[in-house]
PDB file of N, CA and C in Angstrom:
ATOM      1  N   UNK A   1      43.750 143.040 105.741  1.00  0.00           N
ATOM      2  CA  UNK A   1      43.793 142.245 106.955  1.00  0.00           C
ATOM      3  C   UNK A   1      43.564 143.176 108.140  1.00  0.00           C
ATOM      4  N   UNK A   2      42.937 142.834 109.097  1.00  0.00           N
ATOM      5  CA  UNK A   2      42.609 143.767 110.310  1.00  0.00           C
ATOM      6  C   UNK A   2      42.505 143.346 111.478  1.00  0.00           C
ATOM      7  N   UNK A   3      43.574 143.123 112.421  1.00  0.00           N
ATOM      8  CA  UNK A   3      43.316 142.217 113.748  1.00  0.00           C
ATOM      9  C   UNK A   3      42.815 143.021 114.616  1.00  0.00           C
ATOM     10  N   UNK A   4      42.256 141.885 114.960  1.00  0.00           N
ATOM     11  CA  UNK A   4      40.905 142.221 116.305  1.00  0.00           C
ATOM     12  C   UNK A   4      41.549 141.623 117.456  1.00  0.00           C
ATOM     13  N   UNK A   5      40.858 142.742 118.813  1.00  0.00           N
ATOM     14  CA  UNK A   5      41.089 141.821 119.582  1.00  0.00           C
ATOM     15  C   UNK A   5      39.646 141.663 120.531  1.00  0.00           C
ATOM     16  N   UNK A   6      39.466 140.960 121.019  1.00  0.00           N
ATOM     17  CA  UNK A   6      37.880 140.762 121.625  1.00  0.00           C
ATOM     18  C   UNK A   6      38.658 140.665 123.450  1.00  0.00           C
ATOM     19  N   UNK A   7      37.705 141.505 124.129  1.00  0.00           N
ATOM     20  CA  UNK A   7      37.871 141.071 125.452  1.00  0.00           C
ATOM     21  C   UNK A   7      37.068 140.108 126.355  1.00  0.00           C
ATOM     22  N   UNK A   8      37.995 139.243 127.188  1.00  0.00           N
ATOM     23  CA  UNK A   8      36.848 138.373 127.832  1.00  0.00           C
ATOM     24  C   UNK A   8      36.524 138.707 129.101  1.00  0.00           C
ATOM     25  N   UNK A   9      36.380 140.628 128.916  1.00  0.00           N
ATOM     26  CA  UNK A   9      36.527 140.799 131.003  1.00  0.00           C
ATOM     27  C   UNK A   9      35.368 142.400 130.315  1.00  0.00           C
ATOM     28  N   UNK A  10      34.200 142.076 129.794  1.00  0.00           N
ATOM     29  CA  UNK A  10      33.629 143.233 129.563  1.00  0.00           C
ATOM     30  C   UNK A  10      33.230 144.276 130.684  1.00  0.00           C
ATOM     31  N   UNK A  11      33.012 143.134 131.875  1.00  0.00           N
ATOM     32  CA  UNK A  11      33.495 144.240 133.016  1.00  0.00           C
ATOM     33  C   UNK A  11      33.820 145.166 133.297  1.00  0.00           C
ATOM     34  N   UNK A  12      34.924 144.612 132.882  1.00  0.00           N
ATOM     35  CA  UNK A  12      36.011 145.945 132.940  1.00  0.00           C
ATOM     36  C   UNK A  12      36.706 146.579 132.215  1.00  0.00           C
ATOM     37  N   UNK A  13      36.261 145.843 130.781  1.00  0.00           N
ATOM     38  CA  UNK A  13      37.344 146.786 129.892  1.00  0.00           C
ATOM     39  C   UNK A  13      36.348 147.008 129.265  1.00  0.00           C
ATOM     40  N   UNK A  14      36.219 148.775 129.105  1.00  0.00           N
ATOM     41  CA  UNK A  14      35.462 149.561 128.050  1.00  0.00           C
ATOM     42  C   UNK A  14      36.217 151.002 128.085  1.00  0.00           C
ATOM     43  N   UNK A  15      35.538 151.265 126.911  1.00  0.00           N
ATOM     44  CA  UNK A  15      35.708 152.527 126.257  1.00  0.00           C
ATOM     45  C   UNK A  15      37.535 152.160 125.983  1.00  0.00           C
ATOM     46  N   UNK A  16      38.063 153.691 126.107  1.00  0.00           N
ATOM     47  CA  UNK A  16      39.723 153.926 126.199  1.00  0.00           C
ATOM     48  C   UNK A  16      40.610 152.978 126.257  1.00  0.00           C
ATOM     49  N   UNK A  17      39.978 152.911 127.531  1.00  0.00           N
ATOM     50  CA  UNK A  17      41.154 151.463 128.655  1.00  0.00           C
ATOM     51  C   UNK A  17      41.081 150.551 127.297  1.00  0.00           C
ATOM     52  N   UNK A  18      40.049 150.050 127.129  1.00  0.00           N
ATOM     53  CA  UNK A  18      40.326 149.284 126.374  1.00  0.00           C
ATOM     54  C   UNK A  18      40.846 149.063 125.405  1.00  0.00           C
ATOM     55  N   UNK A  19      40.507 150.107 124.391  1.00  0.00           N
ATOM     56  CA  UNK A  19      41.151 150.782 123.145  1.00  0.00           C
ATOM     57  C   UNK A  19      42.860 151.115 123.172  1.00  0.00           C
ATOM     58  N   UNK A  20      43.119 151.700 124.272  1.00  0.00           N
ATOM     59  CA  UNK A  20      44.755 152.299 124.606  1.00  0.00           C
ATOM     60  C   UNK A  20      45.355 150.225 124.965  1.00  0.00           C
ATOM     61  N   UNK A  21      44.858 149.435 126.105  1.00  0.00           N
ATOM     62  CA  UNK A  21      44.934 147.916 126.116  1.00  0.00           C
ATOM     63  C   UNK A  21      45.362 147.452 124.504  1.00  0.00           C
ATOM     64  N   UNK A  22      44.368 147.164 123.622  1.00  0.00           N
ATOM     65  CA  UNK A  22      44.509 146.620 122.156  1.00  0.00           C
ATOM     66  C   UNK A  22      45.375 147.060 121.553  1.00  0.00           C
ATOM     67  N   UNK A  23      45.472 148.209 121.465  1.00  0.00           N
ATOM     68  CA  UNK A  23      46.876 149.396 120.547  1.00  0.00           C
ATOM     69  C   UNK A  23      47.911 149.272 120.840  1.00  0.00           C
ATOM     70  N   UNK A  24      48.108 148.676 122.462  1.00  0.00           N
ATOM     71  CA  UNK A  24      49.345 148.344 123.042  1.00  0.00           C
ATOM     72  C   UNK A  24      50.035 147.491 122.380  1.00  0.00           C
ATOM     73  N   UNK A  25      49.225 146.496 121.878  1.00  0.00           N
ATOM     74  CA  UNK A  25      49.858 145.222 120.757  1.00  0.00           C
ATOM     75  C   UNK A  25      50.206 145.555 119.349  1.00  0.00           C
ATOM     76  N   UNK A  26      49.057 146.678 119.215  1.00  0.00           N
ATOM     77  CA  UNK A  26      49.730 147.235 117.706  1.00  0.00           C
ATOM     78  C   UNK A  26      48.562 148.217 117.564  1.00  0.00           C
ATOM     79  N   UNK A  27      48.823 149.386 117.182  1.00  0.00           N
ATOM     80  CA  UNK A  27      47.919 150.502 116.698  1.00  0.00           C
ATOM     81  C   UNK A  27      46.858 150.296 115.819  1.00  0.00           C
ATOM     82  N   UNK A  28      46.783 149.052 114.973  1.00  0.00           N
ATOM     83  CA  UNK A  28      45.880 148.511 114.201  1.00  0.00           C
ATOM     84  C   UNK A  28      45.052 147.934 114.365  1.00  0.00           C
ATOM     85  N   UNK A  29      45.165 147.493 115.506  1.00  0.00           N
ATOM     86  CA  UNK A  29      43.961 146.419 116.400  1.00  0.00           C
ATOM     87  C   UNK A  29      42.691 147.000 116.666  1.00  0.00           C
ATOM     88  N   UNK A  30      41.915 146.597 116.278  1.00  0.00           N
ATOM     89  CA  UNK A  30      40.368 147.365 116.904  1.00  0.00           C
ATOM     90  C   UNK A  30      39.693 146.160 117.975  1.00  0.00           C
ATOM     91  N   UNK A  31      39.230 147.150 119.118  1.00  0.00           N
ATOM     92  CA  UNK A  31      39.202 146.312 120.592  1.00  0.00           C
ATOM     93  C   UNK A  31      37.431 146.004 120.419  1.00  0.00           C
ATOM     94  N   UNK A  32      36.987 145.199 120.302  1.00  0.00           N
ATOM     95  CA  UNK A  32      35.100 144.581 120.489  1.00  0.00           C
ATOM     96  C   UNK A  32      35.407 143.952 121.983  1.00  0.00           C
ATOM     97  N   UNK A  33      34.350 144.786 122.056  1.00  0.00           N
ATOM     98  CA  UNK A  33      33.536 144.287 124.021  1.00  0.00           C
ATOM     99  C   UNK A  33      32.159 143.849 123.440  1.00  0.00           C
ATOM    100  N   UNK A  34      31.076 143.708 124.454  1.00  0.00           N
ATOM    101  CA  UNK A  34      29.485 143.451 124.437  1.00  0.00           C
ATOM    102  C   UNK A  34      29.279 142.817 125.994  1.00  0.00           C
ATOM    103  N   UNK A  35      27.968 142.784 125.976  1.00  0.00           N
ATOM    104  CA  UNK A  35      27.572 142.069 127.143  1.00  0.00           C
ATOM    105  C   UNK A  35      28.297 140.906 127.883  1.00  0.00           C
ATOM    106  N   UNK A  36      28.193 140.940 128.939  1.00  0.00           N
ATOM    107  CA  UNK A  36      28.591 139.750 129.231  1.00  0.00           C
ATOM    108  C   UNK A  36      28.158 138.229 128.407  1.00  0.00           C
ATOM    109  N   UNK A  37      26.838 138.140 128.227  1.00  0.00           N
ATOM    110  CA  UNK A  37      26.542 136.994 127.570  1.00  0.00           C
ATOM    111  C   UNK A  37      26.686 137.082 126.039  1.00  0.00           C
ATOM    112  N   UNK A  38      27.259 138.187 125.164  1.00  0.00           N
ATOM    113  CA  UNK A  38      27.395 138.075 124.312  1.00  0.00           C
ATOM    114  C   UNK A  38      29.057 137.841 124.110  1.00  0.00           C
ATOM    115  N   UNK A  39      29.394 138.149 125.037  1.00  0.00           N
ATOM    116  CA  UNK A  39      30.946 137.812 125.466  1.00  0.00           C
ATOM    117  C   UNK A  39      31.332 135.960 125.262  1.00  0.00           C
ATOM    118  N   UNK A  40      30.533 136.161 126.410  1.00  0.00           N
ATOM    119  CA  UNK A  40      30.755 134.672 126.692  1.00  0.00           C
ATOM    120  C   UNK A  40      30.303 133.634 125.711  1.00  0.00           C
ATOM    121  N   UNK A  41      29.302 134.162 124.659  1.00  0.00           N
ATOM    122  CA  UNK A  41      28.497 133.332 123.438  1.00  0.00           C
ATOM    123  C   UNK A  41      29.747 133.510 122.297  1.00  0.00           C
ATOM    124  N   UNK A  42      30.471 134.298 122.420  1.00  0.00           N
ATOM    125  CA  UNK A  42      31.665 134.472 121.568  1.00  0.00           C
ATOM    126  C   UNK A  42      32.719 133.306 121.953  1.00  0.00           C
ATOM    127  N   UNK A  43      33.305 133.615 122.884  1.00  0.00           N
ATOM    128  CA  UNK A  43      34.599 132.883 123.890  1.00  0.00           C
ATOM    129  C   UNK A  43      33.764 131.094 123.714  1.00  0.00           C
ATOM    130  N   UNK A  44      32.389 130.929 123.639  1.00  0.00           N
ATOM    131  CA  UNK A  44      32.316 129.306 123.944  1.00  0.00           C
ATOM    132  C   UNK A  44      32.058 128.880 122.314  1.00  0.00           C
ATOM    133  N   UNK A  45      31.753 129.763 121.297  1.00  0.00           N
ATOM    134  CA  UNK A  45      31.642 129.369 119.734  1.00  0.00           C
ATOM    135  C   UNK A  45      33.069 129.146 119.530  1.00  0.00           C
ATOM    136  N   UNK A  46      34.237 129.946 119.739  1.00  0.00           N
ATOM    137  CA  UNK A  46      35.704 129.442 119.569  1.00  0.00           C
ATOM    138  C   UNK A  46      36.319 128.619 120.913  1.00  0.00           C
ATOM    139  N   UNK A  47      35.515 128.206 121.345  1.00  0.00           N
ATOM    140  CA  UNK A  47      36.002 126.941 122.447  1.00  0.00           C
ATOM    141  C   UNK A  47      37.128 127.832 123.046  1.00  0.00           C
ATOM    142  N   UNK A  48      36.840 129.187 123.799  1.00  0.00           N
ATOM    143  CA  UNK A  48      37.880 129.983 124.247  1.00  0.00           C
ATOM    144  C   UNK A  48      37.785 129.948 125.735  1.00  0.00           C
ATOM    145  N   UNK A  49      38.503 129.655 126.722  1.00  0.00           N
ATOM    146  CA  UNK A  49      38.250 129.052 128.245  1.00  0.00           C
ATOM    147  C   UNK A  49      38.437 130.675 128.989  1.00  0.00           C
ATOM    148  N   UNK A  50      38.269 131.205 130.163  1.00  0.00           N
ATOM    149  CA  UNK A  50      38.657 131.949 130.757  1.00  0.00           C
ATOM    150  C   UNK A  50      37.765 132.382 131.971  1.00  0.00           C
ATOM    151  N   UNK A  51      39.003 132.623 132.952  1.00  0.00           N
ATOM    152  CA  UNK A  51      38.272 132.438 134.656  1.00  0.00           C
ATOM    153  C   UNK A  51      38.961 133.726 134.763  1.00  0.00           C
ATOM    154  N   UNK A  52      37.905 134.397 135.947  1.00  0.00           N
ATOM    155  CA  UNK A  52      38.698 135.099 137.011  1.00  0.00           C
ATOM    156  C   UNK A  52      39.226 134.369 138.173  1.00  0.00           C
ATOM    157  N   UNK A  53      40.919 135.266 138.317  1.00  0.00           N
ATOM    158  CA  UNK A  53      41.373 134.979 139.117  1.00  0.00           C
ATOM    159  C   UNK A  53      41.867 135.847 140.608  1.00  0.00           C
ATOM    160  N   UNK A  54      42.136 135.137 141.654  1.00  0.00           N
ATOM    161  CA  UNK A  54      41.751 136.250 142.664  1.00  0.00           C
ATOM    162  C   UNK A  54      43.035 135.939 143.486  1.00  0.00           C
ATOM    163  N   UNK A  55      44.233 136.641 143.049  1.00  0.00           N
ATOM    164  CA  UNK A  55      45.514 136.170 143.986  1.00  0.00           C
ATOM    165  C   UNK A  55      45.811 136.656 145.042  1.00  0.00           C
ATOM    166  N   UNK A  56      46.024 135.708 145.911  1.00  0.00           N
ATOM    167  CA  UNK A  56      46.391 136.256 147.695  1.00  0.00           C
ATOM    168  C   UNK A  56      46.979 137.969 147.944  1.00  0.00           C
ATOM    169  N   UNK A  57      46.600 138.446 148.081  1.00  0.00           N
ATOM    170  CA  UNK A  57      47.060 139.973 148.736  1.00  0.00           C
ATOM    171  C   UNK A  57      47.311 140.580 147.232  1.00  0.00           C
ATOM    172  N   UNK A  58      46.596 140.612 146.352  1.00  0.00           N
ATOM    173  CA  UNK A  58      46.210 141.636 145.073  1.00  0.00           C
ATOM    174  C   UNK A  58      45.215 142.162 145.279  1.00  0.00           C
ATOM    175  N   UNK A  59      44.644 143.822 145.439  1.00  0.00           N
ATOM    176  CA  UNK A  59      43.488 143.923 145.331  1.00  0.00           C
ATOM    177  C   UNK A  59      42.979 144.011 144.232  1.00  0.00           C
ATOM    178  N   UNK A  60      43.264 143.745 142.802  1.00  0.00           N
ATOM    179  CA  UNK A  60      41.872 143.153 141.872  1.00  0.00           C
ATOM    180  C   UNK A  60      42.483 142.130 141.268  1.00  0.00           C
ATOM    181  N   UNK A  61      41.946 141.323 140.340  1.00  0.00           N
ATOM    182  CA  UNK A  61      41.614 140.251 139.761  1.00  0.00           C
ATOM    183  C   UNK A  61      42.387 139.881 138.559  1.00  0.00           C
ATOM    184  N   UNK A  62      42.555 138.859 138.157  1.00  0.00           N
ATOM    185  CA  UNK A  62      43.518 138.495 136.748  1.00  0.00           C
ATOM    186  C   UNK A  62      42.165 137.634 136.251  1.00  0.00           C
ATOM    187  N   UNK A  63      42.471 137.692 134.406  1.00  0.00           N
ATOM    188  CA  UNK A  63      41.559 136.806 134.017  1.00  0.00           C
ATOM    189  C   UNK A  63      42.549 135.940 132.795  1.00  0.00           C
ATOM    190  N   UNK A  64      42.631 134.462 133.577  1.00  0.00           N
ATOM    191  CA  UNK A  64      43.535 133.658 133.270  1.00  0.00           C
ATOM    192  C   UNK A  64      43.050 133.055 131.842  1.00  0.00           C
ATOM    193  N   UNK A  65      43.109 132.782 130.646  1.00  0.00           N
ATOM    194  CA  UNK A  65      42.376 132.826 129.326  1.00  0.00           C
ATOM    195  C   UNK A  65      43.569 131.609 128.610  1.00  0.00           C
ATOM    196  N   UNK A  66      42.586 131.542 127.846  1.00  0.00           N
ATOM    197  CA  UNK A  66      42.800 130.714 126.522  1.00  0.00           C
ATOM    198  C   UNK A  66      43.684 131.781 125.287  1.00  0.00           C
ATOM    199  N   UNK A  67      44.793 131.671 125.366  1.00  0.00           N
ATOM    200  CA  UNK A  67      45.801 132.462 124.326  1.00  0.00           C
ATOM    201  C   UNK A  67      46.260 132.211 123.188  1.00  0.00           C
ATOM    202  N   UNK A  68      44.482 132.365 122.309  1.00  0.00           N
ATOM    203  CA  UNK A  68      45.138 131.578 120.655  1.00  0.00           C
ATOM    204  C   UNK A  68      44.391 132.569 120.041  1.00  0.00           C
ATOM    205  N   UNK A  69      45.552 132.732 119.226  1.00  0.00           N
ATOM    206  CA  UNK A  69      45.518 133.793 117.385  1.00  0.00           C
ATOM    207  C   UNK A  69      44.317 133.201 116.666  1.00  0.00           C
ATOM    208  N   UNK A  70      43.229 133.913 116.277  1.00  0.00           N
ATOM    209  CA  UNK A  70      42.343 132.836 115.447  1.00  0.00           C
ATOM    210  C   UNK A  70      42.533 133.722 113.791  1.00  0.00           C
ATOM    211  N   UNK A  71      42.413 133.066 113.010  1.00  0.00           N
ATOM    212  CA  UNK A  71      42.837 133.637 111.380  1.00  0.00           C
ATOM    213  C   UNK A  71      41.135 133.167 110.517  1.00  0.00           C
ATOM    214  N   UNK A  72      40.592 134.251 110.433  1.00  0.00           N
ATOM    215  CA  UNK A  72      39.320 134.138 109.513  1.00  0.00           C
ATOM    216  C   UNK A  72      39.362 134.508 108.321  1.00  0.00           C
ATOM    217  N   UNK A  73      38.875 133.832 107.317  1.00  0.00           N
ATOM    218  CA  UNK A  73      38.936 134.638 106.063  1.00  0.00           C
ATOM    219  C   UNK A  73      38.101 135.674 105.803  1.00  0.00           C
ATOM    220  N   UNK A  74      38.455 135.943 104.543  1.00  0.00           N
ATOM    221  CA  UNK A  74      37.347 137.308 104.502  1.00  0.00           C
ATOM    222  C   UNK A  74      35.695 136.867 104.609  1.00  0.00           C
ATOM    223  N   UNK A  75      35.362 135.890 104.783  1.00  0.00           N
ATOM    224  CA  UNK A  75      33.822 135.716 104.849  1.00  0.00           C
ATOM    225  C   UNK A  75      33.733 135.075 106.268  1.00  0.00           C
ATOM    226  N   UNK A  76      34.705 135.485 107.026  1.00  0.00           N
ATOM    227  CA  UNK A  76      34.576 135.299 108.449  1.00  0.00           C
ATOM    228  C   UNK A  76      34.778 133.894 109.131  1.00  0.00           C
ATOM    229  N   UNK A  77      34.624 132.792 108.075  1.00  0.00           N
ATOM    230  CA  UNK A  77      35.194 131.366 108.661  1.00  0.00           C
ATOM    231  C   UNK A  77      36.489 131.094 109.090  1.00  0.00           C
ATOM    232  N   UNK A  78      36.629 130.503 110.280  1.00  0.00           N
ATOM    233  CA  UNK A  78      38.093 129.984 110.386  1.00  0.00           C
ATOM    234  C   UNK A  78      38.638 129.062 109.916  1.00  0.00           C
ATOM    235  N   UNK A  79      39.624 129.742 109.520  1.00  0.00           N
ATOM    236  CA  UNK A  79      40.677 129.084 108.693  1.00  0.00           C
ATOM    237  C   UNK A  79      42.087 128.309 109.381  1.00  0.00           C
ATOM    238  N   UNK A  80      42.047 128.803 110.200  1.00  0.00           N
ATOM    239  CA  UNK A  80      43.585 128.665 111.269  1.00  0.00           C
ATOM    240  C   UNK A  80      43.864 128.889 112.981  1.00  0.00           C
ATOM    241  N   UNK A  81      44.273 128.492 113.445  1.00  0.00           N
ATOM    242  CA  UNK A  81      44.281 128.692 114.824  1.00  0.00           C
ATOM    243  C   UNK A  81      45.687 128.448 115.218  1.00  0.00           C
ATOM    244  N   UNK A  82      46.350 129.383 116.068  1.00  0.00           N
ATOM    245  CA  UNK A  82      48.149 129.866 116.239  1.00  0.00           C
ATOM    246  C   UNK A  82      47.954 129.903 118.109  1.00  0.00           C
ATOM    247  N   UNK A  83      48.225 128.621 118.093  1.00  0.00           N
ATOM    248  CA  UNK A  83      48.636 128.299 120.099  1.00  0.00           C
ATOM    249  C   UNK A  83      49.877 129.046 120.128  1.00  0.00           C
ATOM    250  N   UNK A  84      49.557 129.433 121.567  1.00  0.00           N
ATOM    251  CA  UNK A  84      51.209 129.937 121.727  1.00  0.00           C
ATOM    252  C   UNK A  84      52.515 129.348 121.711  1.00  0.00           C
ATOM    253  N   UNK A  85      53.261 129.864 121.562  1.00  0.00           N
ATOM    254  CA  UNK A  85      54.701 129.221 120.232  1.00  0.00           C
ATOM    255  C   UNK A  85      53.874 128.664 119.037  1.00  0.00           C
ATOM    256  N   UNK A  86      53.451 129.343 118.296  1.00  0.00           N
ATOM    257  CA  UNK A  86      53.690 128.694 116.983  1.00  0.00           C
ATOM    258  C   UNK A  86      54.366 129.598 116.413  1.00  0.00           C
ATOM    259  N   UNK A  87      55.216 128.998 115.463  1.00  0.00           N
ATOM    260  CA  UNK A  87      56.653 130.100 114.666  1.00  0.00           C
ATOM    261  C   UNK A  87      55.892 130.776 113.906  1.00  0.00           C
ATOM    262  N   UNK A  88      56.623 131.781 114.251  1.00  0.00           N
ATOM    263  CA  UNK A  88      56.070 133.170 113.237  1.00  0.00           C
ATOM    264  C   UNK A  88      55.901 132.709 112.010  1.00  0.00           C
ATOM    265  N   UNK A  89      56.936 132.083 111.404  1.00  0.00           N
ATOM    266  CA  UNK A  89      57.287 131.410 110.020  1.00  0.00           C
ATOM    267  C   UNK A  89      55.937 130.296 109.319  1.00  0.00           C
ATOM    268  N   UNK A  90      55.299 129.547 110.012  1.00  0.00           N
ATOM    269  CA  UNK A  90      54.064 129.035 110.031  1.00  0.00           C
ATOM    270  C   UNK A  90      52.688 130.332 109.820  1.00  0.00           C
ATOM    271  N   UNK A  91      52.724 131.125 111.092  1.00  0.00           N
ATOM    272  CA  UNK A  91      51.432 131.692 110.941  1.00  0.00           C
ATOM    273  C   UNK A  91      51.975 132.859 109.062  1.00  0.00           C
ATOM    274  N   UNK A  92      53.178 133.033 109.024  1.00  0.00           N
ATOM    275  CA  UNK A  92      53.028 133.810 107.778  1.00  0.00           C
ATOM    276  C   UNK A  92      52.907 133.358 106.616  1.00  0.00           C
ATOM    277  N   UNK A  93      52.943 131.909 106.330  1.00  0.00           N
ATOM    278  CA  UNK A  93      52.474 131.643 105.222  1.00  0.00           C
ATOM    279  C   UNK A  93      50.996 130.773 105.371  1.00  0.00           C
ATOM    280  N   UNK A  94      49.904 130.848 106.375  1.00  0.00           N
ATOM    281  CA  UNK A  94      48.978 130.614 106.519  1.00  0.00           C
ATOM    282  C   UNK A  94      48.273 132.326 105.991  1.00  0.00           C
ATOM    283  N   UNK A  95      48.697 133.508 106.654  1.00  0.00           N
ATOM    284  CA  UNK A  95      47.890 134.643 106.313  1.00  0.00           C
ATOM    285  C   UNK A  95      48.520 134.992 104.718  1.00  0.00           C
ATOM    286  N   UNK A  96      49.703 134.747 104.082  1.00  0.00           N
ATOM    287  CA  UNK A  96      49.826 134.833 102.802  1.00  0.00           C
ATOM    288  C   UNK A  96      48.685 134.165 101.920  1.00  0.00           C
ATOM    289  N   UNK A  97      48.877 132.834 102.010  1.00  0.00           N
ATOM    290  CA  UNK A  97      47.301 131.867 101.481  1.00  0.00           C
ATOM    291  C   UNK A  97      45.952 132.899 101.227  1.00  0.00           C
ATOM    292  N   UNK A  98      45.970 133.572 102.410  1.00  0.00           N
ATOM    293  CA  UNK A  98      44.607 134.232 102.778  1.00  0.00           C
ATOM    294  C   UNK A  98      44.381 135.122 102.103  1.00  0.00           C
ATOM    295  N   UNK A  99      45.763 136.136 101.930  1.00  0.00           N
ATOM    296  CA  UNK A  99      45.914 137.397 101.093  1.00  0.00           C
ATOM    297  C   UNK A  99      46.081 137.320  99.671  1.00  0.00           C
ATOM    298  N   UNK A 100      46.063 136.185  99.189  1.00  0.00           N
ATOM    299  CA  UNK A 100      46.433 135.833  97.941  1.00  0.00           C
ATOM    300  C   UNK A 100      44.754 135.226  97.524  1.00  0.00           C
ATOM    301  N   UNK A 101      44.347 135.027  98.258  1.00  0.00           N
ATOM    302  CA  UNK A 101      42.404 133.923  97.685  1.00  0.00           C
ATOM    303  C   UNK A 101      42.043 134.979  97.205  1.00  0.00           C
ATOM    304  N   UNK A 102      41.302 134.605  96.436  1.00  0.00           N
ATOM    305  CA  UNK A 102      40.378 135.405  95.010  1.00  0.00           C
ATOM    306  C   UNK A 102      39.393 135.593  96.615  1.00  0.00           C
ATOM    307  N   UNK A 103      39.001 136.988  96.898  1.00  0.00           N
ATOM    308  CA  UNK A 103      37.190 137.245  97.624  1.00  0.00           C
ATOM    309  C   UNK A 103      36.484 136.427  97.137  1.00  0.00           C
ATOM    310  N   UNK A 104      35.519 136.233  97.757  1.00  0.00           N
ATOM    311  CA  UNK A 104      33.611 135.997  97.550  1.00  0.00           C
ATOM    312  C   UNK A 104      33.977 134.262  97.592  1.00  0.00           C
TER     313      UNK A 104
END
C-alpha cells in the first residue's frame, strides 16, 4: 500500500516544500505535482473542487479544497472514497478487502 498525496496548488508547491508538506502526514507519502492543467485534469477526473483563497490582511493565499481519502486498487481503479469523519474503523476494513484481493 503506498499513499499519495497530489497537490492542487502546483504553483507553489514543488520540489522539498513539497516533499517535507506530504511527510508531515506520514514519512510514507510520496508528494505528485505537474502542470497546472495536468493538475487540474486530475482534481476534475475525481470530481475534486478547489479555489484560491485571498483573506483580508494575509499576505498569501489559502487553497480551500475538497478533503477526501481516495482508496485505488492495485490496478488503479477506485474502489472507495473516505469524506471527512469517516471512522477509522470503516476505512480499515475497506483497505483490508484490498490487501487481501488476489493481484491482476
Amino acid at each position: 500500500m503506498q499513499p499519495i498525496f497530489v497537490t492542487l496548488d502546483p504553483e507553489r508547491d514543488r520540489g522539498q516544500a513539497l516533499r517535507d508538506y506530504a511527510a508531515g502526514f506520514d514519512p510514507r507519502f510520496v508528494a505528485l505535482t505537474g502542470s497546472t492543467s495536468e493538475v487540474q485534469r486530475v482534481a476534475t477526473a475525481y470530481k475534486v473542487h478547489s479555489e484560491k483563497i485571498r483573506p483580508p490582511k494575509v499576505a498569501t493565499y489559502l487553497i480551500d479544497h475538497t478533503a477526501f481519502v481516495f482508496l485505488l486498487d492495485r490496478q488503479g481503479r477506485l474502489v472507495a472514497i473516505f469524506p471527512p469523519g469517516t471512522p477509522p474503523q470503516r476505512m480499515e476494513v475497506l483497505v483490508r478487502e484490498q490487501l487481501a484481493a488476489p493481484a491482476g
